[in-house]
C-alpha atoms as a PDB file:
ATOM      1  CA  UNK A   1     -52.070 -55.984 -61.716  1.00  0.00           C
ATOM      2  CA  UNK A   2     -51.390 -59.712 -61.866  1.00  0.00           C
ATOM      3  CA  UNK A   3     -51.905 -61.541 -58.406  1.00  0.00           C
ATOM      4  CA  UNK A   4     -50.193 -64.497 -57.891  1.00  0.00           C
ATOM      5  CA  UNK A   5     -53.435 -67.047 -58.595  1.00  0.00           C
ATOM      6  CA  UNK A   6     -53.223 -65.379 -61.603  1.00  0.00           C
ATOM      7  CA  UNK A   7     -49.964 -66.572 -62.150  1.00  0.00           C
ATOM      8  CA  UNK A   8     -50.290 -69.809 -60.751  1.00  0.00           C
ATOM      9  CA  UNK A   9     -53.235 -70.307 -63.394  1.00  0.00           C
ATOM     10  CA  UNK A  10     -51.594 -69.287 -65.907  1.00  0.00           C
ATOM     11  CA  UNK A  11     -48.262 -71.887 -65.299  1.00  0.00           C
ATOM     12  CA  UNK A  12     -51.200 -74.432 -65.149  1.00  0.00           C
ATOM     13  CA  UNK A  13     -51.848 -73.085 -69.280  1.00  0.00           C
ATOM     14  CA  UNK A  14     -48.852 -72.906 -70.744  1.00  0.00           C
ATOM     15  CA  UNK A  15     -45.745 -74.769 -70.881  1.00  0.00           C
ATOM     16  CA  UNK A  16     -42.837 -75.256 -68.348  1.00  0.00           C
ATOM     17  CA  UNK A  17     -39.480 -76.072 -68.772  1.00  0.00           C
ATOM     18  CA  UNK A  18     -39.920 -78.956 -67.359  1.00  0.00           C
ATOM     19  CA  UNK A  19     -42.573 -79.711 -70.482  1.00  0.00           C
ATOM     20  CA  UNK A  20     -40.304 -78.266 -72.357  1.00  0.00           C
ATOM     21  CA  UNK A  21     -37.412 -80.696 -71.818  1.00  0.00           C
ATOM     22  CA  UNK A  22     -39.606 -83.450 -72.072  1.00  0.00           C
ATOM     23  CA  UNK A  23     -40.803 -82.509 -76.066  1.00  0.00           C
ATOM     24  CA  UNK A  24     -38.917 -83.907 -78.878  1.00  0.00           C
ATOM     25  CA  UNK A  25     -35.849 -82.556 -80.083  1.00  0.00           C
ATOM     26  CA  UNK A  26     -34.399 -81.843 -83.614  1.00  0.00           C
ATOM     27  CA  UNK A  27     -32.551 -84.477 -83.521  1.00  0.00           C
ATOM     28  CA  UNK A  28     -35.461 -87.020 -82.341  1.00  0.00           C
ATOM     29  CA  UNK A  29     -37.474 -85.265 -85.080  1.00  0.00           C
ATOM     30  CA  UNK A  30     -34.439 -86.346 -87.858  1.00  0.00           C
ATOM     31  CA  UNK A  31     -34.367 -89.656 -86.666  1.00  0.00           C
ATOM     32  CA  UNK A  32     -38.029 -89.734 -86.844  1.00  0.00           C
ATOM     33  CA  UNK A  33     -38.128 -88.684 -90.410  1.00  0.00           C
ATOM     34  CA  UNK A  34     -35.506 -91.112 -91.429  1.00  0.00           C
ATOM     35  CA  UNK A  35     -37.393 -93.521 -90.028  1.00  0.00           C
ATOM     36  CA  UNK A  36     -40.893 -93.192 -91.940  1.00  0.00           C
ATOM     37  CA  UNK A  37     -38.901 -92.776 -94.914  1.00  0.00           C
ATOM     38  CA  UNK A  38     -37.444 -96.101 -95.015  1.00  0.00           C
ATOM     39  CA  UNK A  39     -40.802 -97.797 -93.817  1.00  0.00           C
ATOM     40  CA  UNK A  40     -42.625 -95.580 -96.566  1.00  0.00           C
ATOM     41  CA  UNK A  41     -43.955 -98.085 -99.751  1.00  0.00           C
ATOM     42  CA  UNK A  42     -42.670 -96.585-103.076  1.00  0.00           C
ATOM     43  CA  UNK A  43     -44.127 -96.656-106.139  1.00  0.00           C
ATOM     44  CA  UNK A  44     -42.625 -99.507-107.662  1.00  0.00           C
ATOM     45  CA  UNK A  45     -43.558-101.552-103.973  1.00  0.00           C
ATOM     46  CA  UNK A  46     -46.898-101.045-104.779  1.00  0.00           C
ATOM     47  CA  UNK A  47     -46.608-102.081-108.726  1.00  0.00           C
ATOM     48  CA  UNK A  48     -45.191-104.959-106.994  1.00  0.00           C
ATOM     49  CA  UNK A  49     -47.896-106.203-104.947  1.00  0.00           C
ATOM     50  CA  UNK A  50     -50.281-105.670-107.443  1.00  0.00           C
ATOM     51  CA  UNK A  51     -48.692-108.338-109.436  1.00  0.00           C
ATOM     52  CA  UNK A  52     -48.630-110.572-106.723  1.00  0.00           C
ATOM     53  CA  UNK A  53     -51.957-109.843-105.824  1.00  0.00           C
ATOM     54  CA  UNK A  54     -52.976-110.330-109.559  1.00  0.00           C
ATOM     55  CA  UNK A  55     -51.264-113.377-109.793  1.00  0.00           C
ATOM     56  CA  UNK A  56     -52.594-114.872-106.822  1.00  0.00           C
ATOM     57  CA  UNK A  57     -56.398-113.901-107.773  1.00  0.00           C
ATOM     58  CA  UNK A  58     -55.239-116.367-111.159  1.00  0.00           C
ATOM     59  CA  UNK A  59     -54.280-119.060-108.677  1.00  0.00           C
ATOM     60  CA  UNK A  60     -57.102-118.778-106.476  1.00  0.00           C
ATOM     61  CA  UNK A  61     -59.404-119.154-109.745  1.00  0.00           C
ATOM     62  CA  UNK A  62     -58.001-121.991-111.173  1.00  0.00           C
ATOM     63  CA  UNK A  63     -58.141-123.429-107.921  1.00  0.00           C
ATOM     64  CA  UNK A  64     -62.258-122.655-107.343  1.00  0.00           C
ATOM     65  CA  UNK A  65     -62.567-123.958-110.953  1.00  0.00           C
ATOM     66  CA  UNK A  66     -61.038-127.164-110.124  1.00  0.00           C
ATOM     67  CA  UNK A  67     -63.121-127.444-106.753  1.00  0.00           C
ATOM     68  CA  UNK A  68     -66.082-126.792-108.554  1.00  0.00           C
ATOM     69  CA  UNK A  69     -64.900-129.742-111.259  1.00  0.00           C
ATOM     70  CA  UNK A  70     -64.050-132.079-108.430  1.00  0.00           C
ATOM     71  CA  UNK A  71     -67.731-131.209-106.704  1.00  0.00           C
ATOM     72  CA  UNK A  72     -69.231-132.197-109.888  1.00  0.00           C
ATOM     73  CA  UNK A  73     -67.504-135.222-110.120  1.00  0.00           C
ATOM     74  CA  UNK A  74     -68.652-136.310-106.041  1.00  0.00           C
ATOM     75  CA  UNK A  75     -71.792-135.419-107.041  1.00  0.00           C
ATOM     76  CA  UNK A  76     -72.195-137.769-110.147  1.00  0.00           C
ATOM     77  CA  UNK A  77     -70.618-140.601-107.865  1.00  0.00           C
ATOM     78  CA  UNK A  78     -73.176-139.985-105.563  1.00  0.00           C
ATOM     79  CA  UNK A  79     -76.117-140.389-108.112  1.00  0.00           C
ATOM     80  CA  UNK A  80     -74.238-143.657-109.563  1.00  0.00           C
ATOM     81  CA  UNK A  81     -74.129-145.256-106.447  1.00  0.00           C
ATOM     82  CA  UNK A  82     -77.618-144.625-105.132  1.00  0.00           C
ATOM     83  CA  UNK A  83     -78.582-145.770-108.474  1.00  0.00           C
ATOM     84  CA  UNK A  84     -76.213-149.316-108.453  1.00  0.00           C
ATOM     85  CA  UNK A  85     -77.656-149.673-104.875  1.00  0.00           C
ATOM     86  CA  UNK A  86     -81.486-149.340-106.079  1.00  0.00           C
ATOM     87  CA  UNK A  87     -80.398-152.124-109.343  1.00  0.00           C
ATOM     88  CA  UNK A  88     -78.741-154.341-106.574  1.00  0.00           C
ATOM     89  CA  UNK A  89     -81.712-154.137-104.423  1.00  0.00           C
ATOM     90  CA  UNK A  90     -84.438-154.966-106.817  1.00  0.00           C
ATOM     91  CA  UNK A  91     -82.168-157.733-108.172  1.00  0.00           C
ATOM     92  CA  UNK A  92     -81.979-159.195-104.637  1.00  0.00           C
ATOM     93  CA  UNK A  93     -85.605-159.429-104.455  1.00  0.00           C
ATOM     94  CA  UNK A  94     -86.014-160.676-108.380  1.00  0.00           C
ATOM     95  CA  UNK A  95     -83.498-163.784-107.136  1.00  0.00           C
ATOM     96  CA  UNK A  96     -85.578-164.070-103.731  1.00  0.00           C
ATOM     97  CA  UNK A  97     -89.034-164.055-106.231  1.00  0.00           C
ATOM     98  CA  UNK A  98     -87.211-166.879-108.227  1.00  0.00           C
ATOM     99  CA  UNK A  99     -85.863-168.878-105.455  1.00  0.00           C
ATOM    100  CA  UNK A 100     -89.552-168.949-103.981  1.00  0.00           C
ATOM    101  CA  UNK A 101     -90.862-170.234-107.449  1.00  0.00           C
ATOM    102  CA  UNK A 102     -88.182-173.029-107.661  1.00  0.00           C
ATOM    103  CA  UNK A 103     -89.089-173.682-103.877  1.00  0.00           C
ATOM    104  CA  UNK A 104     -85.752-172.805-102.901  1.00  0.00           C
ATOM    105  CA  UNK A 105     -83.825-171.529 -99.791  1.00  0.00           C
ATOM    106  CA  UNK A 106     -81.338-168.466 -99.900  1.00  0.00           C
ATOM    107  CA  UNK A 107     -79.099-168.056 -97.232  1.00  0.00           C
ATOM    108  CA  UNK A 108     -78.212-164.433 -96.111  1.00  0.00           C
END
């Protein structure tokens, strides 16, 4: 026969009404459904994005080519001007050579 700790451990198992009236409904379940439906992405959504996506990967390349054209460029400058300042230095001390031939004084 069942005892009643047997029944008590059972009622611990299964469910209650109180469980019971606490679990989703049909209707919650409908409203549910509607809801993942119109939140679902559709084939033509994801077409969609893919053209974005595409489009933007076109964007972001011209945009890495130009950065890497505009690097080029800073680096070039760079050269240039380490290069003008080397000529302007060793024309500094040519005029300082000639002023001390003609016994001359340069004024910084």
């Amino acid at each position: 026969m069942i005892t009643d700790t047997d029944i008590k451990k059972l009622s611990t198992v299964f469910a209650t009404k109180q469980d019971f009236a606490r679990s989703a409904t049909k209707k919650d379940l409908e409203n549910l459904t509607v809801r993942l439906v119109s939140t679902m992405a559709y084939k033509q959504d994801v077409v969609a994005i893919r053209e974005d996506v595409n489009g933007l990967k076109e964007i972001v390349q011209g945009l890495v080519v130009a950065v890497d054209g505009l690097t080029k460029m800073t680096s070039d400058a760079l050269i240039e001007y380490s290069a003008m300042g080397m000529q302007l230095s060793r024309h500094e001390k040519w005029h300082r050579q000639t002023a001390s031939v003609l016994d001359m004084h340069l004024e910084e």
